[in-house]
N, C-alpha and C. Protein backbone atom coordinates (compact mmCIF):
# COMPACT_ATOMS: atom_id res chain seq x y z
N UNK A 1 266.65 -68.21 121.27
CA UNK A 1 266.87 -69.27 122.25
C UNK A 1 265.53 -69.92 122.57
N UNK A 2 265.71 -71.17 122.61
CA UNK A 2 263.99 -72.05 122.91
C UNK A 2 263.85 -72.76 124.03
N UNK A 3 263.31 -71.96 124.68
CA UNK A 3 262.83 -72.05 126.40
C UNK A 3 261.17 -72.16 125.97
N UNK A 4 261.04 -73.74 126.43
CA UNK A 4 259.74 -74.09 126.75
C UNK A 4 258.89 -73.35 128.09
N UNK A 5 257.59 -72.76 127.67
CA UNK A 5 256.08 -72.27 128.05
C UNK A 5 256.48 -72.77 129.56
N UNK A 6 257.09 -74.26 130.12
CA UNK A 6 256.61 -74.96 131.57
C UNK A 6 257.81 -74.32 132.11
N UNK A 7 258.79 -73.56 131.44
CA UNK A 7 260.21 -73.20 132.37
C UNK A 7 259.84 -72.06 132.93
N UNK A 8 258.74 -71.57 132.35
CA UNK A 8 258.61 -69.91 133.44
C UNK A 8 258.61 -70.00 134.41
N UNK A 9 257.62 -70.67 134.98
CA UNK A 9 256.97 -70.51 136.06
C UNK A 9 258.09 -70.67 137.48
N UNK A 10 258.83 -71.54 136.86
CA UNK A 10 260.39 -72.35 137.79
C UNK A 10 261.12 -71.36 137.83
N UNK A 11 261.46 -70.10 136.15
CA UNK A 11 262.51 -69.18 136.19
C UNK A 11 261.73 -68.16 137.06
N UNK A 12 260.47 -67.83 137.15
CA UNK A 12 259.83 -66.65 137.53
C UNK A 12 260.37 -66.92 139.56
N UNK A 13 259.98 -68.48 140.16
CA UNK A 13 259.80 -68.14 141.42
C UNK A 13 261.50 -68.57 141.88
N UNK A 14 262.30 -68.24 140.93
CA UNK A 14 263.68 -68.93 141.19
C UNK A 14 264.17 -70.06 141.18
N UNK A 15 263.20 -70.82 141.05
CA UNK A 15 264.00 -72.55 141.18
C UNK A 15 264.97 -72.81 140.21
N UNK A 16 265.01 -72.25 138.84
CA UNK A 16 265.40 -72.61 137.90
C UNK A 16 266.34 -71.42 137.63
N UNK A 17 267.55 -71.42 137.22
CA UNK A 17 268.40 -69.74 137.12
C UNK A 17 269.26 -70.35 136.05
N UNK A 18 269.92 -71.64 135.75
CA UNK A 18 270.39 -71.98 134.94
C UNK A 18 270.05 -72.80 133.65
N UNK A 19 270.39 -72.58 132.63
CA UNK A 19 269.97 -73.36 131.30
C UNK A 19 271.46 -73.77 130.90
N UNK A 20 271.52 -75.05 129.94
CA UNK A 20 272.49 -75.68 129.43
C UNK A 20 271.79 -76.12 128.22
N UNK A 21 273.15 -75.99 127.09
CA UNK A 21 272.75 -75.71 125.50
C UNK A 21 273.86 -76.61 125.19
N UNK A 22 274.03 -77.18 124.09
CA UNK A 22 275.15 -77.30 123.28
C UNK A 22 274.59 -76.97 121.67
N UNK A 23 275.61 -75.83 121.49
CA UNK A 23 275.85 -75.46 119.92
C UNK A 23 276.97 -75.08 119.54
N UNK A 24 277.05 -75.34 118.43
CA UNK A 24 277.84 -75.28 117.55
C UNK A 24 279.13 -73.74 117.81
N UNK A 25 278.07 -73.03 117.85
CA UNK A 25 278.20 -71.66 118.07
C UNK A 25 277.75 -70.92 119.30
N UNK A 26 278.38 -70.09 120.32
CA UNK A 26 277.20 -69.38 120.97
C UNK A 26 275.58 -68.42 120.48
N UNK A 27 274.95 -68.95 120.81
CA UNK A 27 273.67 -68.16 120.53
C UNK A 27 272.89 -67.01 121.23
N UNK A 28 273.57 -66.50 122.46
CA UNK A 28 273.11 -65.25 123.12
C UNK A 28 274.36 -64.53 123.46
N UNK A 29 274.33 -64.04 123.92
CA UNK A 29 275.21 -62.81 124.71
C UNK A 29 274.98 -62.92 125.89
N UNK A 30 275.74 -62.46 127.22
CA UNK A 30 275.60 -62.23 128.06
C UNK A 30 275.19 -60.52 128.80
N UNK A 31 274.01 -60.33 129.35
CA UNK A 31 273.74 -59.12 129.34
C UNK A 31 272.53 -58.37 128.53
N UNK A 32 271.92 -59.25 127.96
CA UNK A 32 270.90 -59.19 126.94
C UNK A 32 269.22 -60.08 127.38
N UNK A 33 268.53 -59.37 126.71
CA UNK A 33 267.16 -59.83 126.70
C UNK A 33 266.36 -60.26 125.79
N UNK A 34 265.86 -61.97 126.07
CA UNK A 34 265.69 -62.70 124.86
C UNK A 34 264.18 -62.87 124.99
N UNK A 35 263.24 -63.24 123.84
CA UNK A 35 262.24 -63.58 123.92
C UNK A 35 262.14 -64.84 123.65
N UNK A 36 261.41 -65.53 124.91
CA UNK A 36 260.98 -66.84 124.81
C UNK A 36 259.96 -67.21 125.07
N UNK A 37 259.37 -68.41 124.72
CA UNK A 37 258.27 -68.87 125.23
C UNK A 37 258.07 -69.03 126.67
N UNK A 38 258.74 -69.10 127.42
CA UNK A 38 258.60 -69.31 129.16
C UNK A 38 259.04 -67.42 129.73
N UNK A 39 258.96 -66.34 128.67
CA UNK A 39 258.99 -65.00 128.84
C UNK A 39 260.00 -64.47 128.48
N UNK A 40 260.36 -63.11 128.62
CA UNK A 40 261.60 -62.41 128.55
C UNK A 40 262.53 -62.82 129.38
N UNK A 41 263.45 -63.21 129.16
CA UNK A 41 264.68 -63.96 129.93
C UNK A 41 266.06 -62.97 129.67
N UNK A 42 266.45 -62.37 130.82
CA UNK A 42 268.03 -61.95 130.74
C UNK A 42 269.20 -63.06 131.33
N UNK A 43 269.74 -62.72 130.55
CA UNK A 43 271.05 -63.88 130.32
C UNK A 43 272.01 -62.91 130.72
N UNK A 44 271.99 -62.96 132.24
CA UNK A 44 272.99 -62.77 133.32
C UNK A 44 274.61 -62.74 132.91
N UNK A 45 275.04 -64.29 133.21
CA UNK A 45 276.28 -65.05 132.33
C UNK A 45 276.10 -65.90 131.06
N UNK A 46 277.17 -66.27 130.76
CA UNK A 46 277.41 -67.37 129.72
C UNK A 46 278.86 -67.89 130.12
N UNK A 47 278.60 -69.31 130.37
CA UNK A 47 280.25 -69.83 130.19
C UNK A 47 280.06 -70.98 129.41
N UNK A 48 281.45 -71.60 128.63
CA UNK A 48 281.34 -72.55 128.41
C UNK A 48 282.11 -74.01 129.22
N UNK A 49 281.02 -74.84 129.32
CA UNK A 49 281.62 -75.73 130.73
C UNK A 49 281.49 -77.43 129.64
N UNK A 50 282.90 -78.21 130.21
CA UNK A 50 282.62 -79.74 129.63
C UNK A 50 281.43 -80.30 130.32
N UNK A 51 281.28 -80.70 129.43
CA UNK A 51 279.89 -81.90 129.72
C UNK A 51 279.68 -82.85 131.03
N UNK A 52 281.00 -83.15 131.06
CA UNK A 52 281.51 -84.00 132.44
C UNK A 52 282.14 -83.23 133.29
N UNK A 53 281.67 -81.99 132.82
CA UNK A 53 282.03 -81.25 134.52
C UNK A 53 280.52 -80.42 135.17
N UNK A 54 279.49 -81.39 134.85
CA UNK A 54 278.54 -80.43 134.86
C UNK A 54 278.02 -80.86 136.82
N UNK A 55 277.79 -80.21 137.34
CA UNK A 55 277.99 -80.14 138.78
C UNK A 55 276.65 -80.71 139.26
N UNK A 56 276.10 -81.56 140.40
CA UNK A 56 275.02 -81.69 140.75
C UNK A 56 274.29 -80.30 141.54
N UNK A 57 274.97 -79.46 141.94
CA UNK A 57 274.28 -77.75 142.29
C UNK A 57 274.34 -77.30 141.08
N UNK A 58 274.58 -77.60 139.52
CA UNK A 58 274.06 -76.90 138.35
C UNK A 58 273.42 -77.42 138.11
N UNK A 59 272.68 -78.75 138.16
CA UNK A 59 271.55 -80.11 138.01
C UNK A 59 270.59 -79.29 138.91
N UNK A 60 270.61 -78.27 140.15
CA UNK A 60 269.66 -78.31 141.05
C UNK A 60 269.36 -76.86 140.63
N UNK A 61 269.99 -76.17 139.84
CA UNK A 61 269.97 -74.68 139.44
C UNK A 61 268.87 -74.98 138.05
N UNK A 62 269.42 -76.04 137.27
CA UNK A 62 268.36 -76.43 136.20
C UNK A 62 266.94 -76.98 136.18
N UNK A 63 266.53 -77.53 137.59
CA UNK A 63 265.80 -77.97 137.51
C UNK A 63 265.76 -79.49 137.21
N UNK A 64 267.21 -79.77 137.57
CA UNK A 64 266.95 -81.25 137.16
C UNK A 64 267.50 -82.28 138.70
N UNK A 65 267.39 -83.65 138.42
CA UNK A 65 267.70 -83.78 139.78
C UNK A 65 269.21 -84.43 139.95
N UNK A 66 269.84 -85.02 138.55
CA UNK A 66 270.88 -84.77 138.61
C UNK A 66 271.50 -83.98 137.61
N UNK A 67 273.19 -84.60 137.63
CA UNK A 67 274.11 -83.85 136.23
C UNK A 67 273.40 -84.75 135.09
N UNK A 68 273.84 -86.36 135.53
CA UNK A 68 273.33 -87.21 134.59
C UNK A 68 271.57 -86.77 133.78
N UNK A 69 271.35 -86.17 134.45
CA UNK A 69 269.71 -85.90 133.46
C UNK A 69 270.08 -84.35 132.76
N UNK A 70 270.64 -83.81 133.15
CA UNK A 70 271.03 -83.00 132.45
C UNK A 70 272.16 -82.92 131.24
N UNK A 71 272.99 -83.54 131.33
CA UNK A 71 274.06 -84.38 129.70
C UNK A 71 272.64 -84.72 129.23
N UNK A 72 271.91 -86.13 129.37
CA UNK A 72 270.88 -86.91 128.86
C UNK A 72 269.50 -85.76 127.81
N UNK A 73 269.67 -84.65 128.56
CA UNK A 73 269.08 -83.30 128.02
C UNK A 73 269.37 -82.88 126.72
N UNK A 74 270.65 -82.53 127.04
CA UNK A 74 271.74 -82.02 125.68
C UNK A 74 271.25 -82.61 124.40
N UNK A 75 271.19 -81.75 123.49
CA UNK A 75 270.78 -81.74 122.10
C UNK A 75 271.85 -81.07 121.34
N UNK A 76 272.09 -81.94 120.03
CA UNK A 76 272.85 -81.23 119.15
C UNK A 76 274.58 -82.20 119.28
N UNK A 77 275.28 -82.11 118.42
CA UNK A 77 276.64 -83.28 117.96
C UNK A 77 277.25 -82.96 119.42
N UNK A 78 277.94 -83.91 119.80
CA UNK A 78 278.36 -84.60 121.15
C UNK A 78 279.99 -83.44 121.07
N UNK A 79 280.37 -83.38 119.85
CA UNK A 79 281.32 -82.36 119.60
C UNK A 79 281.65 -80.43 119.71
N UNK A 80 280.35 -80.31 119.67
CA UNK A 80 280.12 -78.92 120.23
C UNK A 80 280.12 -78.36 121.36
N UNK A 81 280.16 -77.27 122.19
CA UNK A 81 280.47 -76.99 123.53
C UNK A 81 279.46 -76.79 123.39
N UNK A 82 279.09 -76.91 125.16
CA UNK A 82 278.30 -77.12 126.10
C UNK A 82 278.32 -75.97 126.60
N UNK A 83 277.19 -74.56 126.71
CA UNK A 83 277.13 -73.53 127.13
C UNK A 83 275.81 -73.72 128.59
N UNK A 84 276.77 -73.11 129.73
CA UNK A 84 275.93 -72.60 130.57
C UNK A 84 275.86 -71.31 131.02
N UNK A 85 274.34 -71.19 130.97
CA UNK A 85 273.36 -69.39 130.84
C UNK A 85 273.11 -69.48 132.47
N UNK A 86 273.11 -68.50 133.40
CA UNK A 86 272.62 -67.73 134.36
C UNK A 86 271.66 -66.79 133.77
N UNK A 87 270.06 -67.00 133.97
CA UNK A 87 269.00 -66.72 133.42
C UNK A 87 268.08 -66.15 134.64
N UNK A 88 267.04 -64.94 134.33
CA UNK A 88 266.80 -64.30 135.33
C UNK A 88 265.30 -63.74 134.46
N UNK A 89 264.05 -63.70 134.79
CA UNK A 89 262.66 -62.80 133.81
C UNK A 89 263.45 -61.63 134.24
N UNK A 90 263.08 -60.88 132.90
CA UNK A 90 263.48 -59.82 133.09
C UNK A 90 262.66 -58.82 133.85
N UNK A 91 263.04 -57.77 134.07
CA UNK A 91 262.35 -57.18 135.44
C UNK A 91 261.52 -56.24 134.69
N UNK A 92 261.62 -55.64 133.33
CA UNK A 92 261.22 -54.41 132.64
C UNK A 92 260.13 -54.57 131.96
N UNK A 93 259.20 -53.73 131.78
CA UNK A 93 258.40 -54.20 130.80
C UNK A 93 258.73 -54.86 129.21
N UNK A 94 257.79 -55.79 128.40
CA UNK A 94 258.49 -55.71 127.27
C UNK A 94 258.24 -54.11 126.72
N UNK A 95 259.18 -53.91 125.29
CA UNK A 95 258.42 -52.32 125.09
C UNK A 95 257.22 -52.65 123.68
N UNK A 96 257.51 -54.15 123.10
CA UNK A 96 256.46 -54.04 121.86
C UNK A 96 255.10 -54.26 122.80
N UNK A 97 254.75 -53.73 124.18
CA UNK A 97 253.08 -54.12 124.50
C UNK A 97 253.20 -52.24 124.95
N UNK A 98 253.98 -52.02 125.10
CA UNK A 98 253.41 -50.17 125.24
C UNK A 98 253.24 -49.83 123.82
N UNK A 99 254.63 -50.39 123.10
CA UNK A 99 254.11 -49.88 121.37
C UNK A 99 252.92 -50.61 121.06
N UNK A 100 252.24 -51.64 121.39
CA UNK A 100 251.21 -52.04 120.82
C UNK A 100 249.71 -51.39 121.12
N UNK A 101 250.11 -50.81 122.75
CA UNK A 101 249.32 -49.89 123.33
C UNK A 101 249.03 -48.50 122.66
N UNK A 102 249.85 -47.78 121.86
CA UNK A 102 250.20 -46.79 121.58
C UNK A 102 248.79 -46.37 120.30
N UNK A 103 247.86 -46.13 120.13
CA UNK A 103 246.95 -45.81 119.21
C UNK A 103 247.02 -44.43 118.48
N UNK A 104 247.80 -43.73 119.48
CA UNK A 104 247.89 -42.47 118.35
C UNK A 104 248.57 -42.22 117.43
N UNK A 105 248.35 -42.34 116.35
CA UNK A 105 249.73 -42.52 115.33
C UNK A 105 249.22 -41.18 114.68
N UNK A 106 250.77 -40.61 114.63
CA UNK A 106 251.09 -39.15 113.95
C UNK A 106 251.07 -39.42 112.21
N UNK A 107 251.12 -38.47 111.40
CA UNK A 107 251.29 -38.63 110.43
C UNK A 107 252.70 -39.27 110.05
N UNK A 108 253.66 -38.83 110.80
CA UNK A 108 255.05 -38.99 111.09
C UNK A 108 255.03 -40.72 111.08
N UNK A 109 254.47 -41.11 112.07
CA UNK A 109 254.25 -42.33 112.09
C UNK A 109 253.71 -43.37 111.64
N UNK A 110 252.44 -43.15 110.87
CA UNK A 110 251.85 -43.80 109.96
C UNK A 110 252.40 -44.00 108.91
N UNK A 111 253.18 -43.20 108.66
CA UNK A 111 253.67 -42.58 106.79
C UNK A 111 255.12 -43.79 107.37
N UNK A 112 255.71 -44.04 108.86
CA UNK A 112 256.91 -44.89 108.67
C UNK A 112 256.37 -46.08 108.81
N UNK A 113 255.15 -46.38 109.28
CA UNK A 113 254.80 -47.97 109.54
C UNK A 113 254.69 -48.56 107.99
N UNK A 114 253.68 -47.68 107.34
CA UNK A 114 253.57 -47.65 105.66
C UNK A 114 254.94 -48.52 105.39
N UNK A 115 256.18 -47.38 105.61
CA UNK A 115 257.28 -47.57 104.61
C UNK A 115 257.60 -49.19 105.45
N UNK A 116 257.81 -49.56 106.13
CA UNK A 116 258.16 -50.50 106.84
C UNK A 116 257.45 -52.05 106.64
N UNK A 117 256.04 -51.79 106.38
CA UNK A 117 255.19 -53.12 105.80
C UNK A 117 255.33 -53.19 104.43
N UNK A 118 255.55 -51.85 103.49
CA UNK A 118 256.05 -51.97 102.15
C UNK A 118 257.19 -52.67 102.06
N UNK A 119 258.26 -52.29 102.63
CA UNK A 119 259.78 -53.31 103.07
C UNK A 119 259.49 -54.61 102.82
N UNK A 120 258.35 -54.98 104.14
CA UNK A 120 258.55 -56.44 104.32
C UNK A 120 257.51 -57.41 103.08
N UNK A 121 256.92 -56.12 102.71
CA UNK A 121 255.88 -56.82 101.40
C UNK A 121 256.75 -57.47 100.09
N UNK A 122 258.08 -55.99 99.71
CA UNK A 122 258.69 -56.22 98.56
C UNK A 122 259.77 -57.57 98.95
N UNK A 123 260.03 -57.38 99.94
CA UNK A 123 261.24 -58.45 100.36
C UNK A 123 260.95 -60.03 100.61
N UNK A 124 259.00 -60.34 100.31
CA UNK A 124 258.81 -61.40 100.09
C UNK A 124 258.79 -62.27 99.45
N UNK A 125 259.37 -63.67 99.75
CA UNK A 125 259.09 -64.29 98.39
C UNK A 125 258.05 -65.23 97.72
N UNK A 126 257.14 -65.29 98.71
CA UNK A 126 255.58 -65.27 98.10
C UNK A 126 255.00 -64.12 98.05
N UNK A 127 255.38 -62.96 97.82
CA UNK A 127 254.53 -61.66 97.42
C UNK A 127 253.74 -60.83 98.67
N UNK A 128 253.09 -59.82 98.48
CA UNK A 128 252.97 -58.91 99.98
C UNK A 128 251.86 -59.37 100.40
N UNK A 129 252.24 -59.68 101.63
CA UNK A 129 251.36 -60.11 102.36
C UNK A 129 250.75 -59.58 104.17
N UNK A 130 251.17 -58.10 103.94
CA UNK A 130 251.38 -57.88 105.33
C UNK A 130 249.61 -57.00 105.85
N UNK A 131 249.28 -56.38 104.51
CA UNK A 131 247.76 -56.12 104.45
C UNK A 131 246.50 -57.00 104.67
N UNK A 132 246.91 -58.23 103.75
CA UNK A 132 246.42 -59.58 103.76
C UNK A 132 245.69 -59.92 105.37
N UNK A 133 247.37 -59.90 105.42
CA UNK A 133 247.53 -61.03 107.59
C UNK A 133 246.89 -59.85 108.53
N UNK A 134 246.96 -58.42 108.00
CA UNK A 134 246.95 -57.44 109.37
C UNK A 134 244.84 -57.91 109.44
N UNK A 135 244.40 -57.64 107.98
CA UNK A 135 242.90 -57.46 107.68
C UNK A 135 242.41 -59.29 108.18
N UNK A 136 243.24 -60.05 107.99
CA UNK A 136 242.31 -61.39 108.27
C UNK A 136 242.95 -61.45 109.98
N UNK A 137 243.39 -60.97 110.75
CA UNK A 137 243.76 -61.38 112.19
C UNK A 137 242.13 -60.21 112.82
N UNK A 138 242.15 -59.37 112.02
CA UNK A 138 241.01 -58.23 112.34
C UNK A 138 239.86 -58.67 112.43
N UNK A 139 239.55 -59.52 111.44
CA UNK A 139 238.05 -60.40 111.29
C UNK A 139 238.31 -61.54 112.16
N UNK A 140 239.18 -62.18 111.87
CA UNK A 140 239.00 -63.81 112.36
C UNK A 140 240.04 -63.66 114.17
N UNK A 141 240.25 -63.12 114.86
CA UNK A 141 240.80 -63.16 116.40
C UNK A 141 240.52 -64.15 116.92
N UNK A 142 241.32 -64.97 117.45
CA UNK A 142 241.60 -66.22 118.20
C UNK A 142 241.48 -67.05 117.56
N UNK A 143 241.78 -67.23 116.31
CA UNK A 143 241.53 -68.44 115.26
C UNK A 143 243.34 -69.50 115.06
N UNK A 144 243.37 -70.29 114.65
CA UNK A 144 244.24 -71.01 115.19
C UNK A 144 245.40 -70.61 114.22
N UNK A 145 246.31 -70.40 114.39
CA UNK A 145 247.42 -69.93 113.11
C UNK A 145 247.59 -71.28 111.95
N UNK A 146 247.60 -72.35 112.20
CA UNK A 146 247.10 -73.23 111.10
C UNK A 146 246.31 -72.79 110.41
N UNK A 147 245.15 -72.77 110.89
CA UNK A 147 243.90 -72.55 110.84
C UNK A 147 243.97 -71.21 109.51
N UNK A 148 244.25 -70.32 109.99
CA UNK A 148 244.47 -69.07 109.23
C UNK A 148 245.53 -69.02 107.82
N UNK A 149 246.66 -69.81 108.31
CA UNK A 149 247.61 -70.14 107.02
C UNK A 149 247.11 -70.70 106.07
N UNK A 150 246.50 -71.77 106.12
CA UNK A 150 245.57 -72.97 105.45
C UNK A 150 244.45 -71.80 104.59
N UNK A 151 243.98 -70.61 105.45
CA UNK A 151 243.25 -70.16 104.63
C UNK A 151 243.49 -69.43 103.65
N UNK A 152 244.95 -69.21 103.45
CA UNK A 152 245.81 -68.51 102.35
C UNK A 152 246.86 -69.09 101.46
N UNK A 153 246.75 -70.75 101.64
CA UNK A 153 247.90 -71.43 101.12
C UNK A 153 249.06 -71.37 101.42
N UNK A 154 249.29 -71.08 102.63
CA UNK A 154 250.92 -70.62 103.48
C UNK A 154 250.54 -72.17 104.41
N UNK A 155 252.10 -72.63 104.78
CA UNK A 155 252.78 -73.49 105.74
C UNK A 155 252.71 -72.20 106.96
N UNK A 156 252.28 -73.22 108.01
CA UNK A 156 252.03 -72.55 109.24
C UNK A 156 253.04 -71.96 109.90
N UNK A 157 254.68 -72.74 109.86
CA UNK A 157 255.61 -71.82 110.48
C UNK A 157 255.96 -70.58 109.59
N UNK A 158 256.21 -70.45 108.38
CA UNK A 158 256.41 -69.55 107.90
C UNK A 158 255.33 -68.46 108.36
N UNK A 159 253.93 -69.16 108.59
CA UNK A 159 252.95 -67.72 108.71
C UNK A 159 253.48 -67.09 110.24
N UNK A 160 253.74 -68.12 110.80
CA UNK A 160 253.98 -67.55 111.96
C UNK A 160 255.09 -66.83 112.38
N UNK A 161 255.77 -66.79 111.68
CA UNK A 161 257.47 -66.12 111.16
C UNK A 161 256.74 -64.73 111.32
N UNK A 162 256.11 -64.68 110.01
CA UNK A 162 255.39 -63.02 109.39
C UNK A 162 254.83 -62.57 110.29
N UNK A 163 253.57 -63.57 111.16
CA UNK A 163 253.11 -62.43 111.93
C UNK A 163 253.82 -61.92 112.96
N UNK A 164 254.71 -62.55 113.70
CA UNK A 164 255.89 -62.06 114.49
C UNK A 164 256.12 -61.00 114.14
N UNK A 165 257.16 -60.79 112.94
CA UNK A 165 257.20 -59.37 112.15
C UNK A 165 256.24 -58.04 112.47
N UNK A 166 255.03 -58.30 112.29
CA UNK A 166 253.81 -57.68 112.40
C UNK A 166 254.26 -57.42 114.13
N UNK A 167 253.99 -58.42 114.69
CA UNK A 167 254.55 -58.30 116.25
C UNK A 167 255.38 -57.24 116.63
N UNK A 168 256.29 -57.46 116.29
CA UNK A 168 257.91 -56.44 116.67
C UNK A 168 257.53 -54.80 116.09
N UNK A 169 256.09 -54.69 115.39
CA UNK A 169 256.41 -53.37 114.81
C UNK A 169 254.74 -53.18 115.86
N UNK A 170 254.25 -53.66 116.92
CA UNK A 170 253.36 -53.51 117.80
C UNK A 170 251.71 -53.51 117.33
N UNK A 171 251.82 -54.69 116.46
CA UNK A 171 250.65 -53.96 115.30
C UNK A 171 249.62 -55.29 116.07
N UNK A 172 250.10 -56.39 116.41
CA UNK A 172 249.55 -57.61 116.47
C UNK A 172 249.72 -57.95 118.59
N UNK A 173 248.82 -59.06 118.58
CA UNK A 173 248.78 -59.24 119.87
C UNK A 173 248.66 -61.00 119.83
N UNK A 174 249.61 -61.49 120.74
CA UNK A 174 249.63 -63.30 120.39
C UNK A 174 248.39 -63.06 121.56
N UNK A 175 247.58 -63.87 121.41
CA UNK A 175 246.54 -64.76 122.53
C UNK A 175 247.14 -66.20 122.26
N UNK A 176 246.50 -66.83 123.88
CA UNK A 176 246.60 -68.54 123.76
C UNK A 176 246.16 -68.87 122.63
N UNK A 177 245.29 -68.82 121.83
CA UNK A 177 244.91 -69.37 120.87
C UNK A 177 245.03 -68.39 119.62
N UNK A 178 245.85 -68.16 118.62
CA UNK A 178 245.67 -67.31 117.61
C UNK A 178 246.19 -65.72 117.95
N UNK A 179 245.70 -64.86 117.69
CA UNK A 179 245.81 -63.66 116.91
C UNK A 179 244.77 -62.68 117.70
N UNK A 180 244.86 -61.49 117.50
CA UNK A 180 244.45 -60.10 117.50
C UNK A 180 244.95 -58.90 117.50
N UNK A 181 244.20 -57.91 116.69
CA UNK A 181 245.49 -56.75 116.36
C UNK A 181 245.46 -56.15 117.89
N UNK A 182 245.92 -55.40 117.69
CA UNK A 182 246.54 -54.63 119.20
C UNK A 182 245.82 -52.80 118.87
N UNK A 183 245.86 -52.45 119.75
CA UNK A 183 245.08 -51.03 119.63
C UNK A 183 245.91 -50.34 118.44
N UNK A 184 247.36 -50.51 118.60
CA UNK A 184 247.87 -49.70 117.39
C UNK A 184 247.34 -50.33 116.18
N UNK A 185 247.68 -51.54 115.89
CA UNK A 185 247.24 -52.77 114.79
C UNK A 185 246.10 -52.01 114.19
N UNK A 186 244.91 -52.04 115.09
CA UNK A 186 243.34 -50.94 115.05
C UNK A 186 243.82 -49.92 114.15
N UNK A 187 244.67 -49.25 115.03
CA UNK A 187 244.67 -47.82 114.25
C UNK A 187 245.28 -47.69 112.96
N UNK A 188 245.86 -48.16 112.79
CA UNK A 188 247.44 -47.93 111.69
C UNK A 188 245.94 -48.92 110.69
N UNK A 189 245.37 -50.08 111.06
CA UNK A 189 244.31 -50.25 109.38
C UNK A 189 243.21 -49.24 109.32
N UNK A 190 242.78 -48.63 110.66
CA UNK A 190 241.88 -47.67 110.35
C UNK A 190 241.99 -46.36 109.29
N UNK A 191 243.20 -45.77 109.61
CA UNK A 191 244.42 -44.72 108.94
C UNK A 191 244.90 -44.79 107.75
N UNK A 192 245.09 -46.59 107.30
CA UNK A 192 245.96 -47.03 106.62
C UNK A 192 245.55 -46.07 105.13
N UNK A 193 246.64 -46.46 103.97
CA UNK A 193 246.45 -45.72 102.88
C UNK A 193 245.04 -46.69 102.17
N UNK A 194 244.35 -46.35 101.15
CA UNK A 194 243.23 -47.05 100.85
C UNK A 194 244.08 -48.47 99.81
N UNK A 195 243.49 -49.47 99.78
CA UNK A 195 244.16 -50.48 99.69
C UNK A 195 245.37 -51.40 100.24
N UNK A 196 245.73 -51.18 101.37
CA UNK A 196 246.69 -51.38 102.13
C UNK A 196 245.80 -52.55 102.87
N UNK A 197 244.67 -52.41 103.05
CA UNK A 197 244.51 -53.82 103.81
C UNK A 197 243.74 -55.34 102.59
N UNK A 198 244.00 -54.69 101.50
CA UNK A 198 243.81 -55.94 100.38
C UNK A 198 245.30 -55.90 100.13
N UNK A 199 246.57 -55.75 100.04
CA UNK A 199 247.71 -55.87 99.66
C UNK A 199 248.24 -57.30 99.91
C-alpha cells in the first residue's frame, strides 16, 4: 500500500485515521500491518463505500477538506470500488530493527542466512547479486541508490526491490539518503563463507 512520507505525521497525531483507494482488487486485509513510507500502518477496517457516498466527516478523517477533494484524489478506472481503510501507526516495534540489531549469529544462523541469499542469488535474473549489494552498501553508506545502481548497471527501482530483500532478512538499514548495513549486516559479512561478499 503507498502512503506518502507527509501522511505520518497527520496518522501519528490522529488527524488523519482514514485512507481511500480505488482498485481493482482489495489490496490489504483488515487487521494487519503494512509497511509504508509514512510508517507501519495497521489497517483497523476495510469497507467498500460508492464514490458518491463518500461523507464530508470521511473528507475530515482523510485529511481533506472536502468529499469533493477526496473523489478528485482517487486514482485508478472510475469502474473499480472505492475502498475505505481505518488506519492507525502501529503501536509495536517493527521486528526487522531488533533483527537488524541482533549481531550474534549462531552457526545455526549464519549457515540459514547463507542458504537464504543463495535462494535469492539463484532466483535472479541478472545473476547473484546479494554479496555484490551487501559489500558495496559496506564501503559506500549514505550514497544515493541511483547512485549505487548506476555503479553496477542495474535500473534503480529494481536495485531498490533487492535491497529491500536484504532489508526483511535484517542485514541492511534505509537512511534518508542511501544505505548502511545494520549490526547484523556487519556480522553475517564478517562470518560470511570466503567469497560470499564478491558473489
Amino acid at each position: 500500500m503507498l502512503v506518502p512520507a507527509r501522511v505520518g505525521p497527520a496518522i501519528a497525531d490522529g488527524s488523519v485515521s482514514v485512507l481511500f483507494r480505488r482498485w481493482r482488487r482489495p489490496q490489504v486485509v483488515a487487521g494487519r500491518v503494512y509497511r509504508t513510507a509514512a510508517g507501519r500502518l495497521l489497517v483497523e477496517r476495510v469497507d467498500v463505500v460508492a464514490a458518491d457516498r463518500i461523507t464530508a466527516a470521511d473528507a475530515k478523517r482523510a485529511g481533506c477538506r472536502s468529499a469533493e477533494d477526496v473523489r478528485a484524489l482517487l486514482r485508478g478506472d472510475p469502474s473499480w470500488p472505492v475502498y475505505r481503510m481505518r488506519v492507525r501507526l502501529a503501536a509495536d516495534p517493527d521486528p526487522r530493527s531488533a533483527l537488524a540489531a541482533d549481531d550474534a549469529l549462531s552457526p545455526d544462523a549464519l549457515a540459514s542466512l547463507e542458504r537464504r541469499l543463495d535462494r535469492l542469488d539463484r532466483a535472479s535474473s541478472h545473476g547473484p547479486w546479494t554479496g555484490q549489494t551487501l559489500r558495496m552498501i559496506q564501503e559506500r553508506p549514505g550514497v544515493r541508490a541511483p547512485d549505487l545502481a548506476a555503479s553496477v548497471g542495474r535500473e534503480t527501482l529494481p536495485f531498490k526491490v533487492d535491497v529491500r530483500k536484504l532489508k526483511n532478512l535484517g542485514l541492511t538499514h534505509s537512511l534518508r539518503v542511501g544505505y548502511e548495513l545494520s549490526p547484523r549486516g556487519a556480522a553475517f559479512l564478517a562470518a560470511a563463507a570466503p567469497g560470499r561478499e564478491s558473489a
